[in-house]
C-alpha atoms as a PDB file:
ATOM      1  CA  UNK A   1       2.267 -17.766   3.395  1.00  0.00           C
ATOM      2  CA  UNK A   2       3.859 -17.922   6.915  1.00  0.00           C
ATOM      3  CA  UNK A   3       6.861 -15.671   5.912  1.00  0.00           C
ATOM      4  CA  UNK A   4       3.774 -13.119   4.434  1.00  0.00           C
ATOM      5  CA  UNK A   5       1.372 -12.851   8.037  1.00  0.00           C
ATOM      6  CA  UNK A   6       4.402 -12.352  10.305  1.00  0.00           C
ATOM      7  CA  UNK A   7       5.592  -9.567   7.857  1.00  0.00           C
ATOM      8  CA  UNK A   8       2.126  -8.198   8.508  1.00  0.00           C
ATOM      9  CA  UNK A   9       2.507  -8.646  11.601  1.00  0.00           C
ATOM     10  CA  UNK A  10       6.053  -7.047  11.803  1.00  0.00           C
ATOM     11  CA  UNK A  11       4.219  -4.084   9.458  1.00  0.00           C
ATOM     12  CA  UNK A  12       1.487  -3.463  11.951  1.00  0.00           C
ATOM     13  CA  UNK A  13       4.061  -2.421  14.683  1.00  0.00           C
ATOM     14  CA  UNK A  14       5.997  -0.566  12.850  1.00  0.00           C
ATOM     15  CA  UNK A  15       2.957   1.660  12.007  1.00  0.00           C
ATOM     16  CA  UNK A  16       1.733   1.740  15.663  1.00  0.00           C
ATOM     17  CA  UNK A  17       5.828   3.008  16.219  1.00  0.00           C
ATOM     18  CA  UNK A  18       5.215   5.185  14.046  1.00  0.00           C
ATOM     19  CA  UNK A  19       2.547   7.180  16.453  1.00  0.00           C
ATOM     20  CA  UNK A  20       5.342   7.428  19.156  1.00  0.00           C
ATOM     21  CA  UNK A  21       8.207   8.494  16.860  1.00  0.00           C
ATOM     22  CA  UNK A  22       6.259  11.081  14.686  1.00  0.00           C
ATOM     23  CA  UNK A  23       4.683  13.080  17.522  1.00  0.00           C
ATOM     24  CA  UNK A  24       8.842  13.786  18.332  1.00  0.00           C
ATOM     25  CA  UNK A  25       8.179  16.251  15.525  1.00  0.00           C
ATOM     26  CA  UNK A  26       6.296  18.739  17.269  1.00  0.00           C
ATOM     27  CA  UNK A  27       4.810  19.282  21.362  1.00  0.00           C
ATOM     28  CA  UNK A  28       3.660  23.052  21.227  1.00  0.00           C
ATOM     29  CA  UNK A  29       0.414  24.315  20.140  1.00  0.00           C
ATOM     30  CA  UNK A  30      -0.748  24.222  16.395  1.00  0.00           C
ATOM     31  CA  UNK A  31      -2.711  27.669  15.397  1.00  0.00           C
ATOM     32  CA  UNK A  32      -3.258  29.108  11.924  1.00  0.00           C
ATOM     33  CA  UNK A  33      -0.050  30.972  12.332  1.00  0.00           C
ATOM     34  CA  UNK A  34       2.254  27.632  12.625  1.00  0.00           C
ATOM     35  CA  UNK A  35       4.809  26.897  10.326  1.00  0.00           C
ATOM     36  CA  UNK A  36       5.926  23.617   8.501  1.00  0.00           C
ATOM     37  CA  UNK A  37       3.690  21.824   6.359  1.00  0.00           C
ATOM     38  CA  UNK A  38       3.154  18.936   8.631  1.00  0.00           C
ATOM     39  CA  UNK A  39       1.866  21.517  11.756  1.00  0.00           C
ATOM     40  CA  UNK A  40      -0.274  23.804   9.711  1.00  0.00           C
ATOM     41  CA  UNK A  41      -2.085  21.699   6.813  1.00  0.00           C
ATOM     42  CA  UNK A  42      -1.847  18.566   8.701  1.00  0.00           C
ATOM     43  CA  UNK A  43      -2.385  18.333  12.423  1.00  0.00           C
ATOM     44  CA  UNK A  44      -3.915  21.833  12.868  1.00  0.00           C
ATOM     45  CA  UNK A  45      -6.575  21.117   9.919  1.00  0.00           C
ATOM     46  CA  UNK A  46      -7.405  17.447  11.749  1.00  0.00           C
ATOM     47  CA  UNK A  47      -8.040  19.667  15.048  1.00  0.00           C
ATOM     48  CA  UNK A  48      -9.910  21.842  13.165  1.00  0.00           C
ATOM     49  CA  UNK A  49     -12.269  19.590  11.374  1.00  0.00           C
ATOM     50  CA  UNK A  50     -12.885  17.733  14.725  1.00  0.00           C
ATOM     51  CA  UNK A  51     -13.631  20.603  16.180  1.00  0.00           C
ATOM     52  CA  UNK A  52     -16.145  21.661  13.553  1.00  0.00           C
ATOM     53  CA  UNK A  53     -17.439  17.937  13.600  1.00  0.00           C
ATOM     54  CA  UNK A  54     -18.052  18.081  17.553  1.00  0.00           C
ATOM     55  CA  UNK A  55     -19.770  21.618  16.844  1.00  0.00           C
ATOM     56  CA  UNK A  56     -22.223  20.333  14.186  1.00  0.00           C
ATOM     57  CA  UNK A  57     -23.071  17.079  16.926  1.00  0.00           C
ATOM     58  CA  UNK A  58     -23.998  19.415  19.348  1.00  0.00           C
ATOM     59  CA  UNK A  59     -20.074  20.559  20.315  1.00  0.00           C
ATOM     60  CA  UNK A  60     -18.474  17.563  22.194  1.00  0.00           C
ATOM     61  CA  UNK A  61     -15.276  16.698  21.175  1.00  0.00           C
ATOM     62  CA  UNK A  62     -15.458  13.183  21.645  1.00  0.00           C
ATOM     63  CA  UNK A  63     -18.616  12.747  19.296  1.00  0.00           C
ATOM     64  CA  UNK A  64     -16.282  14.902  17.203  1.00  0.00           C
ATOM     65  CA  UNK A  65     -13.853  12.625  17.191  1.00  0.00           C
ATOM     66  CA  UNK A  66     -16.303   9.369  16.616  1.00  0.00           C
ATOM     67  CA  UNK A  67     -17.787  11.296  13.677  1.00  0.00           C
ATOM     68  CA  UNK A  68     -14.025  11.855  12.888  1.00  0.00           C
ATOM     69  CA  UNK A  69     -13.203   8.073  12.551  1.00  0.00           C
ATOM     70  CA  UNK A  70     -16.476   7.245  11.003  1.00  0.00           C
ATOM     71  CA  UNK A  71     -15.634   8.981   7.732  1.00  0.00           C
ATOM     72  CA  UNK A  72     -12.294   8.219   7.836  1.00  0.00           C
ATOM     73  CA  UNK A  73     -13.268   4.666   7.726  1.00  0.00           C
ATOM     74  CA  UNK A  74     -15.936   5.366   4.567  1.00  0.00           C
ATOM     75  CA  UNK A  75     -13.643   6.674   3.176  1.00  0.00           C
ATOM     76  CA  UNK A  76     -11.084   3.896   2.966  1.00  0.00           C
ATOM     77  CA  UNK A  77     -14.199   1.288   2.921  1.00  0.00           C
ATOM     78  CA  UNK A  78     -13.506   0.567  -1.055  1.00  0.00           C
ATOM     79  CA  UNK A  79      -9.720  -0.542  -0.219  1.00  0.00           C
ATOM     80  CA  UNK A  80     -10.717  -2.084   2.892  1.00  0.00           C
ATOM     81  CA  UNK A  81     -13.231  -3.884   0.477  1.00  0.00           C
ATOM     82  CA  UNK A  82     -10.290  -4.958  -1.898  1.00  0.00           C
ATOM     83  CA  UNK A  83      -7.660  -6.168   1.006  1.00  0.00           C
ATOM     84  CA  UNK A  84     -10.249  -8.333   2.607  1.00  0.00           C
ATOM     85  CA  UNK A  85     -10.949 -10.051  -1.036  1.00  0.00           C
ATOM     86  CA  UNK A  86      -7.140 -10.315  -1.626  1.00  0.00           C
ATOM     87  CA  UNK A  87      -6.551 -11.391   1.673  1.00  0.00           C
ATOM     88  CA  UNK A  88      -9.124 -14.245   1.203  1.00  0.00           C
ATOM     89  CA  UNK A  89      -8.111 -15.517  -2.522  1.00  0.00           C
ATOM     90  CA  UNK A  90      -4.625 -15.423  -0.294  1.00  0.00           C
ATOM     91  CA  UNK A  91      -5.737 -18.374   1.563  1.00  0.00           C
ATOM     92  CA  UNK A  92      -7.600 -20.072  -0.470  1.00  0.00           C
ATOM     93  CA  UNK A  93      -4.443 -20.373  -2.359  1.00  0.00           C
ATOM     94  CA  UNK A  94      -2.026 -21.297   0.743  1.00  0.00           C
ATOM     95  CA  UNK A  95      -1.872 -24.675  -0.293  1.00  0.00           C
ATOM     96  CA  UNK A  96      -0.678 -24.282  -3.784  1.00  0.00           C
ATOM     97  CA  UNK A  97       1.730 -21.974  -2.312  1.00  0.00           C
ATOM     98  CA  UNK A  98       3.149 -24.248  -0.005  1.00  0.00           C
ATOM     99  CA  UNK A  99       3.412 -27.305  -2.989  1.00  0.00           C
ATOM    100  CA  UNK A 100       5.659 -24.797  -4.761  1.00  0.00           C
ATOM    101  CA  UNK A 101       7.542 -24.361  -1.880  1.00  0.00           C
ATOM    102  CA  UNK A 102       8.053 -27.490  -1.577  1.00  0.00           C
ATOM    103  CA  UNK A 103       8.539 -28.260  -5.406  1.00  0.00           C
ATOM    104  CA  UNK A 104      11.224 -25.591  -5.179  1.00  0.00           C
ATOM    105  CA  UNK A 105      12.870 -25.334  -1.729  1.00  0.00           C
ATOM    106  CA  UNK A 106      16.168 -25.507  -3.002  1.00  0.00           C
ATOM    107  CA  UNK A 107      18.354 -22.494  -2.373  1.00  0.00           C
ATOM    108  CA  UNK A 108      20.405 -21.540  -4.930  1.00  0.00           C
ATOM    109  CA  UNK A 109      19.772 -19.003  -7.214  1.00  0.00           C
ATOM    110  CA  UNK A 110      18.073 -20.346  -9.816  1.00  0.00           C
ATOM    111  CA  UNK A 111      15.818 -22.461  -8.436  1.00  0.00           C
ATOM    112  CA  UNK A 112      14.377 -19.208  -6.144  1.00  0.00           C
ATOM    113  CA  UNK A 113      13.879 -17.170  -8.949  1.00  0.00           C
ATOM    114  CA  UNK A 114      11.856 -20.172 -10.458  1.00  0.00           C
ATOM    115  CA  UNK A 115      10.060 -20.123  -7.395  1.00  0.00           C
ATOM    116  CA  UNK A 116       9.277 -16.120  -7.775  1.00  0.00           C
ATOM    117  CA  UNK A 117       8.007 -16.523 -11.475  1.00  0.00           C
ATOM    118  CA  UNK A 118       5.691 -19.659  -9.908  1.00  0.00           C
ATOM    119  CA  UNK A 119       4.262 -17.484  -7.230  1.00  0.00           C
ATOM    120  CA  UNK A 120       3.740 -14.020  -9.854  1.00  0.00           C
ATOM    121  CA  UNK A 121       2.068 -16.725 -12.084  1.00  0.00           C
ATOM    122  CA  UNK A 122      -0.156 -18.141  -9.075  1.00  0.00           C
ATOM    123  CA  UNK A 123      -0.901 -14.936  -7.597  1.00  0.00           C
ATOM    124  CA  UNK A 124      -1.581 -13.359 -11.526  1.00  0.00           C
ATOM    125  CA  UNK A 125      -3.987 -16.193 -11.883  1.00  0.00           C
ATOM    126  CA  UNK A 126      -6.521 -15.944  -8.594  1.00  0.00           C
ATOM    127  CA  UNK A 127      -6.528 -12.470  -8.823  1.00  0.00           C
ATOM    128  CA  UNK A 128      -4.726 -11.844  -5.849  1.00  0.00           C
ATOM    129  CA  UNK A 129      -2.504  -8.666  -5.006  1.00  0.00           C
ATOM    130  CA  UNK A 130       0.235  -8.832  -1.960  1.00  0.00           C
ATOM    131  CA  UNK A 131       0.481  -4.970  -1.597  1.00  0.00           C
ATOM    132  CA  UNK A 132      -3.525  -5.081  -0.807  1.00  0.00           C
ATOM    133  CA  UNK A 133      -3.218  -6.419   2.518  1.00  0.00           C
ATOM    134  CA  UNK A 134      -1.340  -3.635   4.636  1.00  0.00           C
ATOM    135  CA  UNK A 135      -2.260  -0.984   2.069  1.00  0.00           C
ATOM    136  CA  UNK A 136      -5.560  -0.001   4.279  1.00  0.00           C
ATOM    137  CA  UNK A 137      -3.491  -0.199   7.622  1.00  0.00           C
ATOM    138  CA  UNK A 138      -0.905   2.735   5.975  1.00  0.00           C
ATOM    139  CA  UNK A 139      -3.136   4.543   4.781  1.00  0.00           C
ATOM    140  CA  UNK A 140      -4.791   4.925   8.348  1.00  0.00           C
ATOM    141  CA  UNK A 141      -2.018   6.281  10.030  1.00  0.00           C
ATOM    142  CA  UNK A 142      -1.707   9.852   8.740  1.00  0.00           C
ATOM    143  CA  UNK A 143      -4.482  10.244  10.247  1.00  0.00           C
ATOM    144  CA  UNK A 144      -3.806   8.225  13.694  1.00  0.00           C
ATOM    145  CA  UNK A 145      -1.183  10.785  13.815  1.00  0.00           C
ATOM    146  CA  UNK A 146      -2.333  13.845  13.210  1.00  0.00           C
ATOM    147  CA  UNK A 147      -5.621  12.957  15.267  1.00  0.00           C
ATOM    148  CA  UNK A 148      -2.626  12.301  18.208  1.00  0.00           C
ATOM    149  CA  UNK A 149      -1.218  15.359  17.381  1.00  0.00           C
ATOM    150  CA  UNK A 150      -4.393  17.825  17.203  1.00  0.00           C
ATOM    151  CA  UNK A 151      -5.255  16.341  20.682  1.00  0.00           C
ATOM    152  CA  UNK A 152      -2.568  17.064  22.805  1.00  0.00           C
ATOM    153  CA  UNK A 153      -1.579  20.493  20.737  1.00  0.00           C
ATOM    154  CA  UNK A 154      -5.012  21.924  20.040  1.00  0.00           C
ATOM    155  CA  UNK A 155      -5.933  23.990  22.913  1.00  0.00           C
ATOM    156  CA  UNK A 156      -9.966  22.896  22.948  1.00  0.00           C
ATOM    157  CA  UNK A 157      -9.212  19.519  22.920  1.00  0.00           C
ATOM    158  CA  UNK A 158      -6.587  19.234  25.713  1.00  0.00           C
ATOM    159  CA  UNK A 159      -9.438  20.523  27.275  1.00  0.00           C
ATOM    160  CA  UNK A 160     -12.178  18.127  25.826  1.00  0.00           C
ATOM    161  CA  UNK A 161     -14.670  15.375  28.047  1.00  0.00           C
ATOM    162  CA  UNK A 162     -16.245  12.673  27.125  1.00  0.00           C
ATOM    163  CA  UNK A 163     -18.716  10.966  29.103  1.00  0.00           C
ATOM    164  CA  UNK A 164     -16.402  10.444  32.066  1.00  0.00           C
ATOM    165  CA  UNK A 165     -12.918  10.845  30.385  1.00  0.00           C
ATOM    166  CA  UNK A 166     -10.669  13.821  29.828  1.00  0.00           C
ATOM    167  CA  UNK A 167      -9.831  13.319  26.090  1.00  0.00           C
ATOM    168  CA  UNK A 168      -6.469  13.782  26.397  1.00  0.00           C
ATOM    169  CA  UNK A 169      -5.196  11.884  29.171  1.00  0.00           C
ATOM    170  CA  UNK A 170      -6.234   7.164  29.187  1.00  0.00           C
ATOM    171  CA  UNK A 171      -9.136   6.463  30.637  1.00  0.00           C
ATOM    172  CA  UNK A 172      -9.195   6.302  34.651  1.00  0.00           C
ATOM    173  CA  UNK A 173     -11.578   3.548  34.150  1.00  0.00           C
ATOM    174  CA  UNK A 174      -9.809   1.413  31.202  1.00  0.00           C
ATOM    175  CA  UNK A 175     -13.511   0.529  30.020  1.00  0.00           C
ATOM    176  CA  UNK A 176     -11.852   1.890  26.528  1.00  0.00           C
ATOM    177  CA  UNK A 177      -9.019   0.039  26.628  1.00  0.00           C
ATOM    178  CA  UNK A 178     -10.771  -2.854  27.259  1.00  0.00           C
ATOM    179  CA  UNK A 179     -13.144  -2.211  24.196  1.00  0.00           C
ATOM    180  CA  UNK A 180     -10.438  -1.484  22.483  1.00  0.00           C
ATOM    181  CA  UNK A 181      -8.540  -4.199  22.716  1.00  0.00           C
ATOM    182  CA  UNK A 182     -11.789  -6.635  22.546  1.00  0.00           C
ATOM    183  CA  UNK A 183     -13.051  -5.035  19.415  1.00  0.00           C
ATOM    184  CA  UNK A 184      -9.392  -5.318  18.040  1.00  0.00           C
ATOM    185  CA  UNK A 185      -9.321  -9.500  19.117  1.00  0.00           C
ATOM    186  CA  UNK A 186     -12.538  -9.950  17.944  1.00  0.00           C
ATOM    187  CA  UNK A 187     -11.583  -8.713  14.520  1.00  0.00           C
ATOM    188  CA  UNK A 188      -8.300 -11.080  14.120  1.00  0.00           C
ATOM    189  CA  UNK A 189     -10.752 -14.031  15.542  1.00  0.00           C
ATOM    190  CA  UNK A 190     -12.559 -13.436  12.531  1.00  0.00           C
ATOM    191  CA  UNK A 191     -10.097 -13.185  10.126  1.00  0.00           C
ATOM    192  CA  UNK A 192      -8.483 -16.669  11.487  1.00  0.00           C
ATOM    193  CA  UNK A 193     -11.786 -18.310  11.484  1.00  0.00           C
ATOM    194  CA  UNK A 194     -11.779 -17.689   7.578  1.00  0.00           C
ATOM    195  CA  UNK A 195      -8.874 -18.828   6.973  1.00  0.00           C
ATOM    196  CA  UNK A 196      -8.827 -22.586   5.814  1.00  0.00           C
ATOM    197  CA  UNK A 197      -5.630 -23.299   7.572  1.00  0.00           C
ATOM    198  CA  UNK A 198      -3.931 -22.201  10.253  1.00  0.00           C
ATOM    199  CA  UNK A 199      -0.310 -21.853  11.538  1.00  0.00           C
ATOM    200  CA  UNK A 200       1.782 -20.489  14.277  1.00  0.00           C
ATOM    201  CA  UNK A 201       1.767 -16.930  12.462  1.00  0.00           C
ATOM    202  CA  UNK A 202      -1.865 -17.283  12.486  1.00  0.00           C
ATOM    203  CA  UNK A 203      -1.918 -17.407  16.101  1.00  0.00           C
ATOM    204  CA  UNK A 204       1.288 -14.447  16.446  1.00  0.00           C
ATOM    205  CA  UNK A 205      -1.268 -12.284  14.445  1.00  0.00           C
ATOM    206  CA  UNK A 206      -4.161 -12.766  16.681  1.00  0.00           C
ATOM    207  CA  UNK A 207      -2.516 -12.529  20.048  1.00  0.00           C
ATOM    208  CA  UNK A 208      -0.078  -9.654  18.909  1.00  0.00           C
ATOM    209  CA  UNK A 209      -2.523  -6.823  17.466  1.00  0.00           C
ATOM    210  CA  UNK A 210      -4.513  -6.713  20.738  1.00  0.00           C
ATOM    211  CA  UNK A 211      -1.588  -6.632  23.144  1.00  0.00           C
ATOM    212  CA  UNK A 212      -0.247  -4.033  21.525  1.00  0.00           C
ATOM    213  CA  UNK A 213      -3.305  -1.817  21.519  1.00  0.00           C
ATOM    214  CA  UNK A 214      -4.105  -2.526  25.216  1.00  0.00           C
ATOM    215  CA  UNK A 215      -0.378  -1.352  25.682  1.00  0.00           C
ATOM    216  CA  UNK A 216      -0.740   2.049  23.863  1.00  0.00           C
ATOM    217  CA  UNK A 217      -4.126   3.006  25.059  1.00  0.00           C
ATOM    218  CA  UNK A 218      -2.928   2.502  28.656  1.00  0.00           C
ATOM    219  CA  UNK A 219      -0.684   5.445  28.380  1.00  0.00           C
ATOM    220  CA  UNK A 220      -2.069   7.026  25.526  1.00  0.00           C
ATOM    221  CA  UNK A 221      -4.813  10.062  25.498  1.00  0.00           C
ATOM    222  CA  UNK A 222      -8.444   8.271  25.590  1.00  0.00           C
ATOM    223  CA  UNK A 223      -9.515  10.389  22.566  1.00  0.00           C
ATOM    224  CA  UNK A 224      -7.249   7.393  20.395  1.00  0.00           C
ATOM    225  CA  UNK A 225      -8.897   4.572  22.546  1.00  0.00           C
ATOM    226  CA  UNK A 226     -12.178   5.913  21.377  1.00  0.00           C
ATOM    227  CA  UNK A 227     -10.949   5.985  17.898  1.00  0.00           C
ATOM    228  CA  UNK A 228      -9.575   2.199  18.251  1.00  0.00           C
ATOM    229  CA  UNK A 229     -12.721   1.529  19.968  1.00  0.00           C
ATOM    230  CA  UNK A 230     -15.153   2.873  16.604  1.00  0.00           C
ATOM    231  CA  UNK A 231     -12.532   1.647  13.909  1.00  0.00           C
ATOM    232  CA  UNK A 232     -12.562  -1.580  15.209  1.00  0.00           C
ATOM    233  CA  UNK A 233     -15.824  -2.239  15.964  1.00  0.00           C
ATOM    234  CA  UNK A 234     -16.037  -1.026  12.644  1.00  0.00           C
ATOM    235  CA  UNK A 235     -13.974  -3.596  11.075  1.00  0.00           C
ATOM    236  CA  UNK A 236     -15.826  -6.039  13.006  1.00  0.00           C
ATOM    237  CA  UNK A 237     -19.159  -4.969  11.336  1.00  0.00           C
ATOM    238  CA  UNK A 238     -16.908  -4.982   8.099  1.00  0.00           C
ATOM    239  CA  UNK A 239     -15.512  -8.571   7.941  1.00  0.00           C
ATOM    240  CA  UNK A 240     -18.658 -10.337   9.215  1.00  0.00           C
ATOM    241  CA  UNK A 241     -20.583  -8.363   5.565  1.00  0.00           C
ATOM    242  CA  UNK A 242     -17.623  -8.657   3.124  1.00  0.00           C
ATOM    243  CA  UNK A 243     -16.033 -12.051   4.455  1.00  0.00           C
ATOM    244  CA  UNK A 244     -18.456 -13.756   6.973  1.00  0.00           C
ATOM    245  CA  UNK A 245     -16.188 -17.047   8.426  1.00  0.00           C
ATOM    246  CA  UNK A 246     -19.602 -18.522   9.613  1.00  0.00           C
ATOM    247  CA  UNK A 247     -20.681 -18.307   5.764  1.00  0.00           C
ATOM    248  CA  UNK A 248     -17.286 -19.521   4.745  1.00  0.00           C
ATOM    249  CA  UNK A 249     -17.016 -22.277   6.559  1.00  0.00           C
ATOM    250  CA  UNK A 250     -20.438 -23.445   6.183  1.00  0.00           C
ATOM    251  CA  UNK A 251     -19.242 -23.179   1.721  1.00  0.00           C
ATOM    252  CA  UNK A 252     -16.324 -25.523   2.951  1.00  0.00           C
ATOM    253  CA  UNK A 253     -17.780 -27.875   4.946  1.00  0.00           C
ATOM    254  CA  UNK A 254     -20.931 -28.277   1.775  1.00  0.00           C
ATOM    255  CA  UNK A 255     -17.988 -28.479  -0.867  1.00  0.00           C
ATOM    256  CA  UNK A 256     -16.273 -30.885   1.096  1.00  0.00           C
ATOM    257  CA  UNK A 257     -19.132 -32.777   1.909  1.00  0.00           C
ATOM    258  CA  UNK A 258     -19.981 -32.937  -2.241  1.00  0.00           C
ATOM    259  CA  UNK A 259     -16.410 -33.968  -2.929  1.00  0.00           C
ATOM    260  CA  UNK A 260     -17.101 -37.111  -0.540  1.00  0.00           C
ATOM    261  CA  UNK A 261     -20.026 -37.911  -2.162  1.00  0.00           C
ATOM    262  CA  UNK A 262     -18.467 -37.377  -5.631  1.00  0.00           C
ATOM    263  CA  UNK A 263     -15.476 -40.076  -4.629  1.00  0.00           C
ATOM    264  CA  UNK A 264     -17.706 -42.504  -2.946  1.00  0.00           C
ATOM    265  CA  UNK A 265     -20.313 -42.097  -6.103  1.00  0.00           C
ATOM    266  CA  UNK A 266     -17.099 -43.310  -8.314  1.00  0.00           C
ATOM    267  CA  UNK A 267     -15.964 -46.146  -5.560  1.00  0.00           C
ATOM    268  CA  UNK A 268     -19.793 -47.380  -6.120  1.00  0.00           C
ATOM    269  CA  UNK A 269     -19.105 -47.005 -10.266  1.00  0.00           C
ATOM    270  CA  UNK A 270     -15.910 -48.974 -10.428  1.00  0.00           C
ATOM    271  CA  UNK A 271     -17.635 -51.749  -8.071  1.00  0.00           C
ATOM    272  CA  UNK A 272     -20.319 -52.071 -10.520  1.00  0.00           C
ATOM    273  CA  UNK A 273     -18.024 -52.043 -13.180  1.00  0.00           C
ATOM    274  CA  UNK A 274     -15.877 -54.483 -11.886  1.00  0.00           C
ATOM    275  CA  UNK A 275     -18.314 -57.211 -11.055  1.00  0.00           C
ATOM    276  CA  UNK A 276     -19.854 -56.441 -14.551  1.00  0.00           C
ATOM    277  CA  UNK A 277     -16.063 -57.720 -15.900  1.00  0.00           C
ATOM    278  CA  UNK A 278     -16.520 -60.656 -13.893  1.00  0.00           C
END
């Protein structure tokens, strides 16, 4: 389970990299007349939609571009759904996990590809699908991209305000970078809190995703802040209705408490049974 969140983890940057390296592709303006598949049908039809969302909110770009990430997120909301659920029967099964790893943690060959078969077995049997977890997370960056793209090489929004920010260059006041990077912490908090146990890697993912958007919304334009800002307030909305910790752990702590009762109803059983003997 530990090897799994820090390859998450390492995932997650690796997609954020992604933002920097892609936008190498292309710096001059996208019209109807560009050429490449990636310029014309991609970045130049997110400008364009944005454009025609901001128009239909009473033209601002930046409502454009909340309106933008709004449906974006709908859209995704039914895999979103499923990679929170995995994610969960995930660790509610860490501890099985870690008893094969232990019942298997020698090396050689064999004995790993026993361990494999265990896991597909385990993993076939709660329901739960690895792929599920970053499969939301990749599917959001096409758009992270072109959205980053159609800002700085769509002429209107270069241009674009919103409330006191030019969309294209960070926020003078960092008020979004702060959201951002609050919204995006208060998400992972969350997520821990659900989680039955936790580890170093549980800690690495919590710290890690919020540094990291702090230190791309610094420098990057504010129009991605704002999206950060709605997708992640978003997911916060999202985890407390499809995987509520306070709920969880409230479940746990009942179970747990019925489990007690259960033993010490038996300890009381095998008294009376004993002196019975006697």
């Amino acid at each position: 389970m530990k090897n799994r969140q820090i390859k998450r983890v390492l995932v997650i940057l690796s997609m954020l990299s992604l933002v920097f390296i892609l936008t190498a592709c292309g710096t001059g303006p996208v019209t109807q007349n560009s050429t490449g598949f990636w310029d014309r049908y991609v970045v130049y039809t997110a400008g364009q939609f944005v454009i025609w969302l901001a128009n239909l909110f009473g033209g601002n770009p930046g409502v454009g571009i909340i309106a933008f990430t709004l449906i974006i997120r709908i859209l995704i909301f039914p895999l979103s759904y499923m990679s929170i659920k995995s994610m969960s029967k995930q660790q509610e099964i860490a501890p099985q996990l870690n008893e094969l790893k232990k019942k298997y943690s020698s090396k050689d060959t064999e004995t790993q590809t026993r361990l494999r078969d265990e896991t597909q077995k385990l993993y076939a049997s709660a329901g739960v699908n690895p792929v599920m977890g970053c499969l939301p997370i990749v599917i959001q960056m096409p758009f992270l991209i072109a959205l980053y793209q159609a800002i700085l090489r769509t002429s209107s929004l270069q241009t674009g305000t919103f409330l006191w920010m030019n969309l294209s260059q960070p926020d003078p006041l960092w008020i979004m970078q702060i959201l951002a990077t609050l919204f995006t912490l208060g998400t992972s908090v969350l997520s821990m809190m659900a989680q039955p146990t936790r580890n170093s890697s549980s800690w690495l993912m919590m710290i890690v995703s919020p540094v990291m958007i702090f230190v791309f919304s610094i420098t990057l334009p504010s129009a991605l802040a704002i999206y950060w800002v709605v997708t992640n307030a978003f997911s916060m909305i999202q985890q407390l209705l499809i995987q509520n910790p306070f709920k969880i752990r409230r479940e746990r702590e009942a179970k747990a408490q019925a489990e007690k009762e259960k033993e010490r109803a038996l300890k009381r059983a095998y008294k009376k049974a004993t002196k019975r003997r006697k």
